[in-house]
N, C-alpha and C. Protein backbone atom coordinates (compact mmCIF):
# COMPACT_ATOMS: atom_id res chain seq x y z
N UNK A 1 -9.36 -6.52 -56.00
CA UNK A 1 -8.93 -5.30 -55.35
C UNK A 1 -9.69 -5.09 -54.04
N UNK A 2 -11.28 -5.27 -54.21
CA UNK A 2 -11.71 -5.01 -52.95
C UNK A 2 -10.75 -6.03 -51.84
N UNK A 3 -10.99 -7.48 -52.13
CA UNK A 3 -10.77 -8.39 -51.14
C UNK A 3 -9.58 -8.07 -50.39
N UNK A 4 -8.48 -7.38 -51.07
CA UNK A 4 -6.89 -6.96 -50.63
C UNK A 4 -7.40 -5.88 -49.97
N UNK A 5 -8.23 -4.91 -50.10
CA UNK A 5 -8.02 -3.69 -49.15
C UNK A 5 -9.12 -4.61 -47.58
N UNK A 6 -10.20 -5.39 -48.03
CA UNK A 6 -11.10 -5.83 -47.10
C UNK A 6 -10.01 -7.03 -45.81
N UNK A 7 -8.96 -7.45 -46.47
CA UNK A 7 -7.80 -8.08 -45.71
C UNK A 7 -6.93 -6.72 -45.19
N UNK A 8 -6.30 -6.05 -45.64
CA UNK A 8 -5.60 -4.81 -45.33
C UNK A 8 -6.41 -4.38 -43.90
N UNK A 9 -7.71 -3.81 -44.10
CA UNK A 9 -8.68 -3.20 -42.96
C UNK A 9 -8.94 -4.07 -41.76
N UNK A 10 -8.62 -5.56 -42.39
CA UNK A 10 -9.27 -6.35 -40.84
C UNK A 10 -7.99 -6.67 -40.27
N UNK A 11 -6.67 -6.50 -41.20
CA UNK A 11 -5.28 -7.11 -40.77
C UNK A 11 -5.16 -5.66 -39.47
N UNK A 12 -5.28 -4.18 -40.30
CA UNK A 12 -5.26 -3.37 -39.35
C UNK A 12 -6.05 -3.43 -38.12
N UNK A 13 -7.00 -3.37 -38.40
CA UNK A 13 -8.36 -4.15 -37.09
C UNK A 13 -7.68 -4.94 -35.96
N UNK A 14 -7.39 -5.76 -36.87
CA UNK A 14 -6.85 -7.07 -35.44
C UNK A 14 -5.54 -6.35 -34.65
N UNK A 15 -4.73 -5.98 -35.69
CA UNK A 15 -2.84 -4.77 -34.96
C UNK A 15 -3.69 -4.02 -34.33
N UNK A 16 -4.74 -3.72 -34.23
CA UNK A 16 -5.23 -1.87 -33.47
C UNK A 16 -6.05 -2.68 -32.07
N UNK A 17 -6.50 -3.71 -32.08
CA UNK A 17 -6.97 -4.59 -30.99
C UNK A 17 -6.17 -5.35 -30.17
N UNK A 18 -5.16 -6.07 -30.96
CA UNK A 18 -4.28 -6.26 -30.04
C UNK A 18 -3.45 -5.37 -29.49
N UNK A 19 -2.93 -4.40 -29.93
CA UNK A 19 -2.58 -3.35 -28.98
C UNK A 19 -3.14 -2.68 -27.90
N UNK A 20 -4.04 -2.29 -28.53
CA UNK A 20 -5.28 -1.92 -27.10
C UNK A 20 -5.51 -3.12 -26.19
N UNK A 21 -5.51 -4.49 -26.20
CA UNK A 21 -6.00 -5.49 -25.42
C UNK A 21 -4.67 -5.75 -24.99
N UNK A 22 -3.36 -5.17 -25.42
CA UNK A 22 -2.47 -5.76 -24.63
C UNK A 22 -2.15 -4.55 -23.29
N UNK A 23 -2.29 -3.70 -23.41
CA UNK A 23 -2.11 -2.32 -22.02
C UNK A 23 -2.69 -3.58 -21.34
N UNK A 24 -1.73 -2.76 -20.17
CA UNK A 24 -2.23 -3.10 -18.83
C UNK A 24 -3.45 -2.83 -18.58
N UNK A 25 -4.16 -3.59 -17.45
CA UNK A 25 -5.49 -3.56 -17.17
C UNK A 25 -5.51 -2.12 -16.01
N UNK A 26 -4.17 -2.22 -14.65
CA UNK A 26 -4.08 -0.99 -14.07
C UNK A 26 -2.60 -0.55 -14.57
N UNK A 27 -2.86 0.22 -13.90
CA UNK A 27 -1.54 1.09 -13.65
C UNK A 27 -1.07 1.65 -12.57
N UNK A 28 -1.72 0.85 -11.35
CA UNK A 28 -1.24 1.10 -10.25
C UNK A 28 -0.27 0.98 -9.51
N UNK A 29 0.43 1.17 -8.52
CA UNK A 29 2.00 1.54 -8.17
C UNK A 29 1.78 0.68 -6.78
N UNK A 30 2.52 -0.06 -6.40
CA UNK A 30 2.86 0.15 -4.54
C UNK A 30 4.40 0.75 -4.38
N UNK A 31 4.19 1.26 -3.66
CA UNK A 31 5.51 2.62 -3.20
C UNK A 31 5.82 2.06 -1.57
N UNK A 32 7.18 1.92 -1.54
CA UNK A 32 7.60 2.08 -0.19
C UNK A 32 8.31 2.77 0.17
N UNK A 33 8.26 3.23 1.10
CA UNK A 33 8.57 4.41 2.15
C UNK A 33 8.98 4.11 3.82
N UNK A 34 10.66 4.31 3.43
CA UNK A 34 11.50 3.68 4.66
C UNK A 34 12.23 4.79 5.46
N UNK A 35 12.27 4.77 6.69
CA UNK A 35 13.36 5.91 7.56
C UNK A 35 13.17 5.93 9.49
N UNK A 36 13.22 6.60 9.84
CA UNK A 36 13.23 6.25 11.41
C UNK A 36 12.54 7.13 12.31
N UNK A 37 12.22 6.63 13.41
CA UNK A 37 11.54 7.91 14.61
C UNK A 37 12.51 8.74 15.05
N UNK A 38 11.82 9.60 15.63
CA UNK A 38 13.19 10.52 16.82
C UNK A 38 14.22 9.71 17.70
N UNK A 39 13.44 8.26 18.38
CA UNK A 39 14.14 7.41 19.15
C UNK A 39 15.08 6.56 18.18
N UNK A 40 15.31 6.73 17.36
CA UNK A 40 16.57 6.10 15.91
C UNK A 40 15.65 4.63 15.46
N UNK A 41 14.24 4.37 15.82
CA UNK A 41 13.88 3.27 15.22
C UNK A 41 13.55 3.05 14.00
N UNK A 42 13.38 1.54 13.63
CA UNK A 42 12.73 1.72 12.15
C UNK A 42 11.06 2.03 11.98
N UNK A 43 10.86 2.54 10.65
CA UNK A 43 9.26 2.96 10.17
C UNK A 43 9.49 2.82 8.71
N UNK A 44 8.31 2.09 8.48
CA UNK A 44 8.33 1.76 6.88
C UNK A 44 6.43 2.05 6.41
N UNK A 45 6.65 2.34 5.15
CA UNK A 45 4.76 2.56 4.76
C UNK A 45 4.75 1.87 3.29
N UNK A 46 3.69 1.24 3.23
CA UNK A 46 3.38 0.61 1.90
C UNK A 46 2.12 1.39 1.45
N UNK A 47 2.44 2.03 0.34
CA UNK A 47 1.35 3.13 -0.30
C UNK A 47 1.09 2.38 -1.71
N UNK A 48 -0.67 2.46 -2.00
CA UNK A 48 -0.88 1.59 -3.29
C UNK A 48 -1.39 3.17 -4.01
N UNK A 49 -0.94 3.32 -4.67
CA UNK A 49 -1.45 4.38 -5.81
C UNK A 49 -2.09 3.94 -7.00
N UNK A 50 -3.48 4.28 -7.09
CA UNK A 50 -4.24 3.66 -8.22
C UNK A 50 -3.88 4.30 -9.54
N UNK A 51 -4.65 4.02 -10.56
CA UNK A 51 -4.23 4.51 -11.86
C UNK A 51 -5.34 6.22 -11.86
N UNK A 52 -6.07 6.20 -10.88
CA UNK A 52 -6.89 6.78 -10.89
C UNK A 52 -6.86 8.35 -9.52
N UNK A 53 -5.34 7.61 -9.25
CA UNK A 53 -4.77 8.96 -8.03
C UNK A 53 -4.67 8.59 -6.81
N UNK A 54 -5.94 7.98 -6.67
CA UNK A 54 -6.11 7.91 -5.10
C UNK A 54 -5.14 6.92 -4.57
N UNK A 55 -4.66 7.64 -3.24
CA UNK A 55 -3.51 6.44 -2.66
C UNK A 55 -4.18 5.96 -1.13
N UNK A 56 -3.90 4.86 -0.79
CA UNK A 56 -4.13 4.44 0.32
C UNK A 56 -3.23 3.72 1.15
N UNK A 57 -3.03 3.76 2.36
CA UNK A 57 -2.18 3.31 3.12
C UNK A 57 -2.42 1.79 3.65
N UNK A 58 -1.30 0.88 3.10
CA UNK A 58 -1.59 -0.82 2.83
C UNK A 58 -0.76 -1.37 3.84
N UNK A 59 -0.03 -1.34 3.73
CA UNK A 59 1.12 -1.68 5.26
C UNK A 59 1.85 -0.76 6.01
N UNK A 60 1.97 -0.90 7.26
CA UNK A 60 2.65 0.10 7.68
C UNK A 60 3.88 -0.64 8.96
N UNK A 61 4.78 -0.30 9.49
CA UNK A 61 5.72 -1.48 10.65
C UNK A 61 6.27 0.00 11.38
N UNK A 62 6.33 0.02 12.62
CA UNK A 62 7.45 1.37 13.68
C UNK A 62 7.53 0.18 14.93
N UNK A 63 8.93 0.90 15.29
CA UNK A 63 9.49 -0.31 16.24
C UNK A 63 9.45 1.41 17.03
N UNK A 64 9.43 0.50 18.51
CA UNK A 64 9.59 2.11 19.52
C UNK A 64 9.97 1.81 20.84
N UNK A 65 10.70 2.60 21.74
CA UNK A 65 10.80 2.01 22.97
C UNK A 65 9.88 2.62 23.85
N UNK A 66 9.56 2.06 24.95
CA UNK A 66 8.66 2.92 25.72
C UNK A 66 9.17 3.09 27.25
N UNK A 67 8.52 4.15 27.82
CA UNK A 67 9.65 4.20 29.32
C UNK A 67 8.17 4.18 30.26
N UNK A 68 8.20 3.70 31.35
CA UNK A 68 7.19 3.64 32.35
C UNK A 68 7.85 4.43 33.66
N UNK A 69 6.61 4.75 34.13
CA UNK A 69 7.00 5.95 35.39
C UNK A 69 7.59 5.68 36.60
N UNK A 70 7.88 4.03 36.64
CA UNK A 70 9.11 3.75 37.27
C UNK A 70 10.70 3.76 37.35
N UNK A 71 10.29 4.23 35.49
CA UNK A 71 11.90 4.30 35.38
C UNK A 71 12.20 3.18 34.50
N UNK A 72 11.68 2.38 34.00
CA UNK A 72 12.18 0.83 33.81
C UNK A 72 11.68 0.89 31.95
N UNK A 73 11.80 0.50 31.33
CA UNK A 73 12.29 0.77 29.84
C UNK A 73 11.95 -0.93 29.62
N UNK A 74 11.06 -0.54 28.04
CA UNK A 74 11.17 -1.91 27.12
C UNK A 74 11.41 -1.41 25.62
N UNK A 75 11.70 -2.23 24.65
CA UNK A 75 12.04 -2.00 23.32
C UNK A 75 10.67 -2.87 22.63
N UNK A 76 9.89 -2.38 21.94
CA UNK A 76 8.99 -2.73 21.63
C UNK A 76 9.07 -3.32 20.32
N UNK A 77 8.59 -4.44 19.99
CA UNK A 77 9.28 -5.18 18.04
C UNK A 77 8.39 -4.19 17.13
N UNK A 78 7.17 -3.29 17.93
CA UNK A 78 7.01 -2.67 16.79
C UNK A 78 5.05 -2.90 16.61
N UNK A 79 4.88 -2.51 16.23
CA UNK A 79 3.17 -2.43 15.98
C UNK A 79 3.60 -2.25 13.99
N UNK A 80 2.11 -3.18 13.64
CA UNK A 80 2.39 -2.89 12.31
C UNK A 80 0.98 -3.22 11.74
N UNK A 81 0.55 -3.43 10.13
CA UNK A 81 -0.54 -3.74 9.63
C UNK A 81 -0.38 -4.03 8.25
N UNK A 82 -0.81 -5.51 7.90
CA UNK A 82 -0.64 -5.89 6.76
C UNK A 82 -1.88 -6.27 5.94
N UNK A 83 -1.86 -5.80 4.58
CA UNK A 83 -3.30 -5.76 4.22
C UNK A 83 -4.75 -5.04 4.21
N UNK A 84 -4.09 -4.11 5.32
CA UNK A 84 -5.52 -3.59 5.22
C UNK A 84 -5.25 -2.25 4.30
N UNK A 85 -7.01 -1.30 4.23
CA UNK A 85 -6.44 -0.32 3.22
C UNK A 85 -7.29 0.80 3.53
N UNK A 86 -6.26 1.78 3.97
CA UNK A 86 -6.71 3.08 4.40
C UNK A 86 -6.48 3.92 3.54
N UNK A 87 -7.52 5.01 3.39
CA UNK A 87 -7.24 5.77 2.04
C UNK A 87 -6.87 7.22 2.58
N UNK A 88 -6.36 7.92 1.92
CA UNK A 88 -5.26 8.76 2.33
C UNK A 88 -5.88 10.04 1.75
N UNK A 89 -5.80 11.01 2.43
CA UNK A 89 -6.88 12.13 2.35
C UNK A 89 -5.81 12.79 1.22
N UNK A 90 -6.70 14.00 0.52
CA UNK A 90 -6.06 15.07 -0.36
C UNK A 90 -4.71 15.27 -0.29
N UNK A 91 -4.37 15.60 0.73
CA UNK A 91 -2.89 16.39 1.00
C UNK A 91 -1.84 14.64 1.59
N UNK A 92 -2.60 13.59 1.35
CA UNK A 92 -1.93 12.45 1.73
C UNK A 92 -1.39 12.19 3.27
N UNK A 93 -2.68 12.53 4.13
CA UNK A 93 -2.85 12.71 5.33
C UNK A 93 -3.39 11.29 5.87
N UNK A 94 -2.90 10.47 6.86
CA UNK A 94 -3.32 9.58 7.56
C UNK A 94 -3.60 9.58 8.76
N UNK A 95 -4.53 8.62 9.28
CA UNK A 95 -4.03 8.27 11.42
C UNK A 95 -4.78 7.11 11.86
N UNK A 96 -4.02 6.59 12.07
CA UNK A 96 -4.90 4.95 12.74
C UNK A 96 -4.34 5.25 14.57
N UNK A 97 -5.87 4.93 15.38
CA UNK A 97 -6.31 5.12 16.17
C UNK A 97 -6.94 3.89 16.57
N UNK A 98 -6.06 3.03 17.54
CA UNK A 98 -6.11 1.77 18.03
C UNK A 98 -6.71 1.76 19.85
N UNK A 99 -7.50 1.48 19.64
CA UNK A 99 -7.74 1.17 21.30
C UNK A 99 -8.15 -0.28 22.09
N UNK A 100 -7.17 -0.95 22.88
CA UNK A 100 -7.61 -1.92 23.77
C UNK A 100 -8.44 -2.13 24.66
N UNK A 101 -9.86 -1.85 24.24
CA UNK A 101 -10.19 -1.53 25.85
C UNK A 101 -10.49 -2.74 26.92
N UNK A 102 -10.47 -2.60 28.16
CA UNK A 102 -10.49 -1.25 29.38
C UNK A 102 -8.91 -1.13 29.37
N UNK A 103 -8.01 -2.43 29.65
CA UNK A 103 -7.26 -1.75 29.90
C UNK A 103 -5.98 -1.69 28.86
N UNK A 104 -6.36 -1.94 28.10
CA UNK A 104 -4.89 -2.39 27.17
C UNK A 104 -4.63 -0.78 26.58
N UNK A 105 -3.18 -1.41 25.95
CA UNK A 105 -2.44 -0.28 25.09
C UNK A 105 -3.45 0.91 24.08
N UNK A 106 -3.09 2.13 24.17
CA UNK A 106 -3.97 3.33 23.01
C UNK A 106 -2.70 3.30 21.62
N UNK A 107 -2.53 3.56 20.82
CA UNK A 107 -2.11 3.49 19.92
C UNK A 107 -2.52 4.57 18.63
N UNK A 108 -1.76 5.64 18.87
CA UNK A 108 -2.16 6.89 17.17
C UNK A 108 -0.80 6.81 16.85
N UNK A 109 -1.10 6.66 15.28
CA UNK A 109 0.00 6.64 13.90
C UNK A 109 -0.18 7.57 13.45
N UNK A 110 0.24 8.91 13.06
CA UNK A 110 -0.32 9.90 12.34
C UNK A 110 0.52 9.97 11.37
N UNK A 111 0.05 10.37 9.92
CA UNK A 111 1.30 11.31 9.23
C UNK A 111 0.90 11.79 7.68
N UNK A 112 1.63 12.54 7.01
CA UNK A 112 1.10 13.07 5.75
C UNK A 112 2.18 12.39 4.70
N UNK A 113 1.54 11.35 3.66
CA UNK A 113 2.79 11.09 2.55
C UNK A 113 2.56 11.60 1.16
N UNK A 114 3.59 12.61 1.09
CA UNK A 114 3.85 13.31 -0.16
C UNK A 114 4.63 12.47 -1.39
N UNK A 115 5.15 13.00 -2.21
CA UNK A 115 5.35 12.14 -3.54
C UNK A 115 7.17 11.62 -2.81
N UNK A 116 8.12 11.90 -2.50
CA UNK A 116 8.97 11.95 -2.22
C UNK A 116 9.22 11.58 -0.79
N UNK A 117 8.71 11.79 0.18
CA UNK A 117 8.87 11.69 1.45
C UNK A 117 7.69 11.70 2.54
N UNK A 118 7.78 11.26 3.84
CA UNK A 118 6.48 11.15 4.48
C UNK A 118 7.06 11.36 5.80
N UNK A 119 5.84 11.74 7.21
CA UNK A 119 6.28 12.13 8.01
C UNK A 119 4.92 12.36 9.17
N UNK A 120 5.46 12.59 10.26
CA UNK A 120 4.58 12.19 11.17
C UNK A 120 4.36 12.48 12.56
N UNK A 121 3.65 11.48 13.17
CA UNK A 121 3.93 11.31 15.26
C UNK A 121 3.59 9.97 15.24
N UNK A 122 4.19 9.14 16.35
CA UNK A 122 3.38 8.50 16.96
C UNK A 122 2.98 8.28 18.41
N UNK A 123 2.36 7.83 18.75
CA UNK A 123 2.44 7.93 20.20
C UNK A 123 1.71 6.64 21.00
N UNK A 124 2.13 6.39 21.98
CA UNK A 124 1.13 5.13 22.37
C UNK A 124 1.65 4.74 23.83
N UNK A 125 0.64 4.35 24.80
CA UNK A 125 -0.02 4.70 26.12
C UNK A 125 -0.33 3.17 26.36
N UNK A 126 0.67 2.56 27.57
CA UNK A 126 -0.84 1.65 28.09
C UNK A 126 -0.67 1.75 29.73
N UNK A 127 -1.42 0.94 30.77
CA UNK A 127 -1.25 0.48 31.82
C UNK A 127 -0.40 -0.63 32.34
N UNK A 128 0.07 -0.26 33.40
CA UNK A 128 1.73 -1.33 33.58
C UNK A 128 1.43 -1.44 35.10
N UNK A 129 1.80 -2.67 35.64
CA UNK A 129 2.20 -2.75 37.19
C UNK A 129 3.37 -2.74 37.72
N UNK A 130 3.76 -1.77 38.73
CA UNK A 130 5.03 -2.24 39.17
C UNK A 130 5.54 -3.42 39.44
N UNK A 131 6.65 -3.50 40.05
CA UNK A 131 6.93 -4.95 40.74
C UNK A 131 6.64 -4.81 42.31
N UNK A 132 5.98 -3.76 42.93
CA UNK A 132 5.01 -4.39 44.18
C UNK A 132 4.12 -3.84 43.67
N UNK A 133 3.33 -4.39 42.39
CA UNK A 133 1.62 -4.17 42.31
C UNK A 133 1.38 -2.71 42.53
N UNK A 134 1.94 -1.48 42.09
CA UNK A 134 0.92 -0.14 41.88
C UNK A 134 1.14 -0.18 40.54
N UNK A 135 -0.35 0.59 39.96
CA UNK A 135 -0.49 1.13 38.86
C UNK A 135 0.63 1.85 38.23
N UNK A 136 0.93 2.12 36.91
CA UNK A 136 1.73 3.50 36.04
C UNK A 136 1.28 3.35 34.99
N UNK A 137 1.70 4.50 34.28
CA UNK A 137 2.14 4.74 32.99
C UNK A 137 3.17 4.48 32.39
N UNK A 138 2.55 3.55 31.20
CA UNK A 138 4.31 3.28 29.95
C UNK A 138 4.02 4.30 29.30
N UNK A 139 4.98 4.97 28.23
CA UNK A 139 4.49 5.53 27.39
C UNK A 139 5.64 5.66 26.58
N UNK A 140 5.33 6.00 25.14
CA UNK A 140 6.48 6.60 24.11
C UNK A 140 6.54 8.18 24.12
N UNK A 141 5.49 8.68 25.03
CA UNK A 141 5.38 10.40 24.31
C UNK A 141 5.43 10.47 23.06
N UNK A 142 5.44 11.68 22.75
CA UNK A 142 4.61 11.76 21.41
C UNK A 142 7.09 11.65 20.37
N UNK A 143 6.38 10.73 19.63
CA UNK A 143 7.47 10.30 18.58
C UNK A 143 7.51 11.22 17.16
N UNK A 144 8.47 11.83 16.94
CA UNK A 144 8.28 11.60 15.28
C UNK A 144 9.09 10.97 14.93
N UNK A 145 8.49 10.99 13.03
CA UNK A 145 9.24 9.91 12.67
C UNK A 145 9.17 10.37 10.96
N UNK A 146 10.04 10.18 10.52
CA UNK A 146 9.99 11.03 8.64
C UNK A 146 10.70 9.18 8.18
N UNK A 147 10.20 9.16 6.60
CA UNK A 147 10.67 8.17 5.63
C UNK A 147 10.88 8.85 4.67
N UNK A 148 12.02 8.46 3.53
CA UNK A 148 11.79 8.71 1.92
C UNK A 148 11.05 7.52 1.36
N UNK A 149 11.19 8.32 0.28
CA UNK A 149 10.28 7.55 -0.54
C UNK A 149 11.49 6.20 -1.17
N UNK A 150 11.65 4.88 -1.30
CA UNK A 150 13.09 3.97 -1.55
C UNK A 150 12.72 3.28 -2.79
N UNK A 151 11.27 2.92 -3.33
CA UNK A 151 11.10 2.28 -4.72
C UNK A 151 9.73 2.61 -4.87
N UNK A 152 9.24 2.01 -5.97
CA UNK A 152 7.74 1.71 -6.76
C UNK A 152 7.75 -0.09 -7.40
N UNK A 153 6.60 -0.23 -7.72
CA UNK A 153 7.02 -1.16 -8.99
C UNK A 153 5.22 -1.36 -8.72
N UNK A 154 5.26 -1.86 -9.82
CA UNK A 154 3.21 -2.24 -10.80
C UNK A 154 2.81 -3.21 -9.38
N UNK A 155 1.49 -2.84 -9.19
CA UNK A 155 0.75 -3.28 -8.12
C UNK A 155 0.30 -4.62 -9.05
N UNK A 156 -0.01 -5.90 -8.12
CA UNK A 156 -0.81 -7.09 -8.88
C UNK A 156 -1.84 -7.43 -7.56
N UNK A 157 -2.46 -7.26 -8.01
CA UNK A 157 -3.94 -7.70 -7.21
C UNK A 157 -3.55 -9.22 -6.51
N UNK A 158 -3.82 -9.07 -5.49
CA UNK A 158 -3.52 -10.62 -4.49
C UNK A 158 -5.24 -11.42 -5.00
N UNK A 159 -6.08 -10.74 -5.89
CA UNK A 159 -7.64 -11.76 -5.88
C UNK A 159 -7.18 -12.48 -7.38
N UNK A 160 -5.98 -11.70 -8.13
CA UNK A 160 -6.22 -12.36 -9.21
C UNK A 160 -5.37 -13.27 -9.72
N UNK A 161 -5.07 -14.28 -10.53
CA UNK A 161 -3.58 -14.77 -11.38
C UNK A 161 -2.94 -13.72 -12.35
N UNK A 162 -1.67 -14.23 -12.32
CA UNK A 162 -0.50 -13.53 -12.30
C UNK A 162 -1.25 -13.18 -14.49
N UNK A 163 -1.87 -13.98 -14.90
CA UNK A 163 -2.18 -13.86 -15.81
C UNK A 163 -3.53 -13.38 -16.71
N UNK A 164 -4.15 -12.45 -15.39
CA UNK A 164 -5.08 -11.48 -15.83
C UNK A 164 -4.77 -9.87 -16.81
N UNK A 165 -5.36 -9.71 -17.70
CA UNK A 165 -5.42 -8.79 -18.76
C UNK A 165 -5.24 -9.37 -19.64
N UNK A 166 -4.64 -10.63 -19.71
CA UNK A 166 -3.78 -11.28 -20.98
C UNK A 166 -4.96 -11.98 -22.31
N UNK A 167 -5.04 -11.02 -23.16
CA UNK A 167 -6.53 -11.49 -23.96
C UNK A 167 -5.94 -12.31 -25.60
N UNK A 168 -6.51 -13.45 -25.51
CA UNK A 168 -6.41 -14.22 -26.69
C UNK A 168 -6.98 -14.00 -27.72
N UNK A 169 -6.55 -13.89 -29.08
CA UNK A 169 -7.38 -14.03 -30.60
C UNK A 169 -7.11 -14.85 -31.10
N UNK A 170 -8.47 -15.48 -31.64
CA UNK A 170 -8.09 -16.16 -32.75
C UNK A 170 -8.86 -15.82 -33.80
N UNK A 171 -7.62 -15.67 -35.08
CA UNK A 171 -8.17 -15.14 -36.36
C UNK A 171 -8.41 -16.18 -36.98
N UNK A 172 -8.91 -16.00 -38.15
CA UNK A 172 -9.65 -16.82 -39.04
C UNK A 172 -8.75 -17.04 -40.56
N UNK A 173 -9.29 -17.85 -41.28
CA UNK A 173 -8.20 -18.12 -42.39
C UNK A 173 -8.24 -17.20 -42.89
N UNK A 174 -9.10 -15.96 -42.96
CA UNK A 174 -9.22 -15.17 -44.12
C UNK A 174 -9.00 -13.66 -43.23
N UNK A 175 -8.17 -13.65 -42.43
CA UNK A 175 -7.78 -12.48 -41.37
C UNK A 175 -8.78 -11.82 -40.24
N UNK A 176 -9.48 -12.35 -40.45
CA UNK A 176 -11.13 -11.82 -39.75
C UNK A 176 -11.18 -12.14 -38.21
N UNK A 177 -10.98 -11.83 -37.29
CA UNK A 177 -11.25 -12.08 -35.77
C UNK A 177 -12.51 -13.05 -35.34
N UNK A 178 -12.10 -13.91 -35.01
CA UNK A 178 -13.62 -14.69 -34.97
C UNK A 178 -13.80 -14.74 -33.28
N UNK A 179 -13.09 -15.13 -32.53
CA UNK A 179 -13.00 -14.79 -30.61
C UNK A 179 -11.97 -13.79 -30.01
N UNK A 180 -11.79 -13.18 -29.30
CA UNK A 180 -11.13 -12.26 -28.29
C UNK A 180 -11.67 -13.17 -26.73
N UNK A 181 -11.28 -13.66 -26.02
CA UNK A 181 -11.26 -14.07 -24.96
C UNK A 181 -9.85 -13.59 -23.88
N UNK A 182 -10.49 -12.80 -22.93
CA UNK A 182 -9.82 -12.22 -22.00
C UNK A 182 -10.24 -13.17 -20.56
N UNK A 183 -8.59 -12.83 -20.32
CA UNK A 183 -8.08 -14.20 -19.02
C UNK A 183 -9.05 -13.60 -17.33
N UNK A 184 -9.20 -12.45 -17.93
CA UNK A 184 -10.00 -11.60 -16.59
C UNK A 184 -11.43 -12.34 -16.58
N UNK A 185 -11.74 -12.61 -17.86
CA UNK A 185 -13.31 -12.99 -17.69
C UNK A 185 -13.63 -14.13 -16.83
């Protein structure tokens, strides 16, 4: 009688461990967030939401045109950032603040992303020569630009294999757990 309940307790043991060892390790989200500036361009944001709240801003792409004080117009493919990770204040407030210096392009992204939708300015400045050599200004003036929110799906860490959390047992003849080896270790 003991031995049947002492199998019963470790059979439960091992069901109550492998369940717990099978959850996910996070539960973190990447969210994208697609829609356009005032000038009808595209803007997209890649938001990683941890299991733990905090979101940070992971990719971001805005295409824009800019007009110079000659009059003369370019379409720009866009300024963007892949990989890096900016963390996104309380109210899901951002701004990347790019400068070339002396003379290159200024560059501010601003914007706040809420659960549903996100929104913004951008704006960006450089030095241009005419075509007989005087100085101007290009500029976008100040842009906005709003996205919805278009999907989610489970974040996977780019440091790890596709087969981290995944923890092995092996039981013993007599139901008893003898290793737990996890693929993270």
């Amino acid at each position: 009688m003991r031995t049947v309940a002492r199998r019963s307790a470790v059979v439960a043991l091992t069901a109550g461990l492998v369940l717990i060892l099978a959850l996910p390790a996070s539960a973190a989200q990447r969210i994208t967030y697609r829609g356009e500036t005032s000038q009808a361009e595209l803007v997209r944001l890649k938001i990683l939401q941890r299991d733990n709240g905090l979101r940070f801003l992971t990719d971001y792409s805005i295409l824009f045109t800019m007009t110079c004080e000659d009059g003369s117009t370019g379409r720009w493919r866009g300024l963007g950032s892949r990989g890096g990770l900016q963390r996104l204040g309380e109210g899901g407030e951002f701004q990347v603040v790019l400068r070339d210096e002396p003379s290159g392009p200024s560059f501010h992204f601003a914007g706040s992303v809420r659960f549903g939708s996100a929104e913004g300015t951008l704006e960006v400045n450089y030095a241009s020569l005419t075509e007989d050599d005087q100085a101007q200004l290009c500029t976008t003036g100040v842009v906005d630009w709003s996205a919805d929110r278009r999907r989610s799906h489970p974040a996977r860490s780019s440091r790890t294999s596709p087969a981290e959390g995944v923890t092995f047992l092996e039981i013993g003849r007599r139901g008893e757990l003898v290793e737990a080896v996890s693929s993270a270790e």
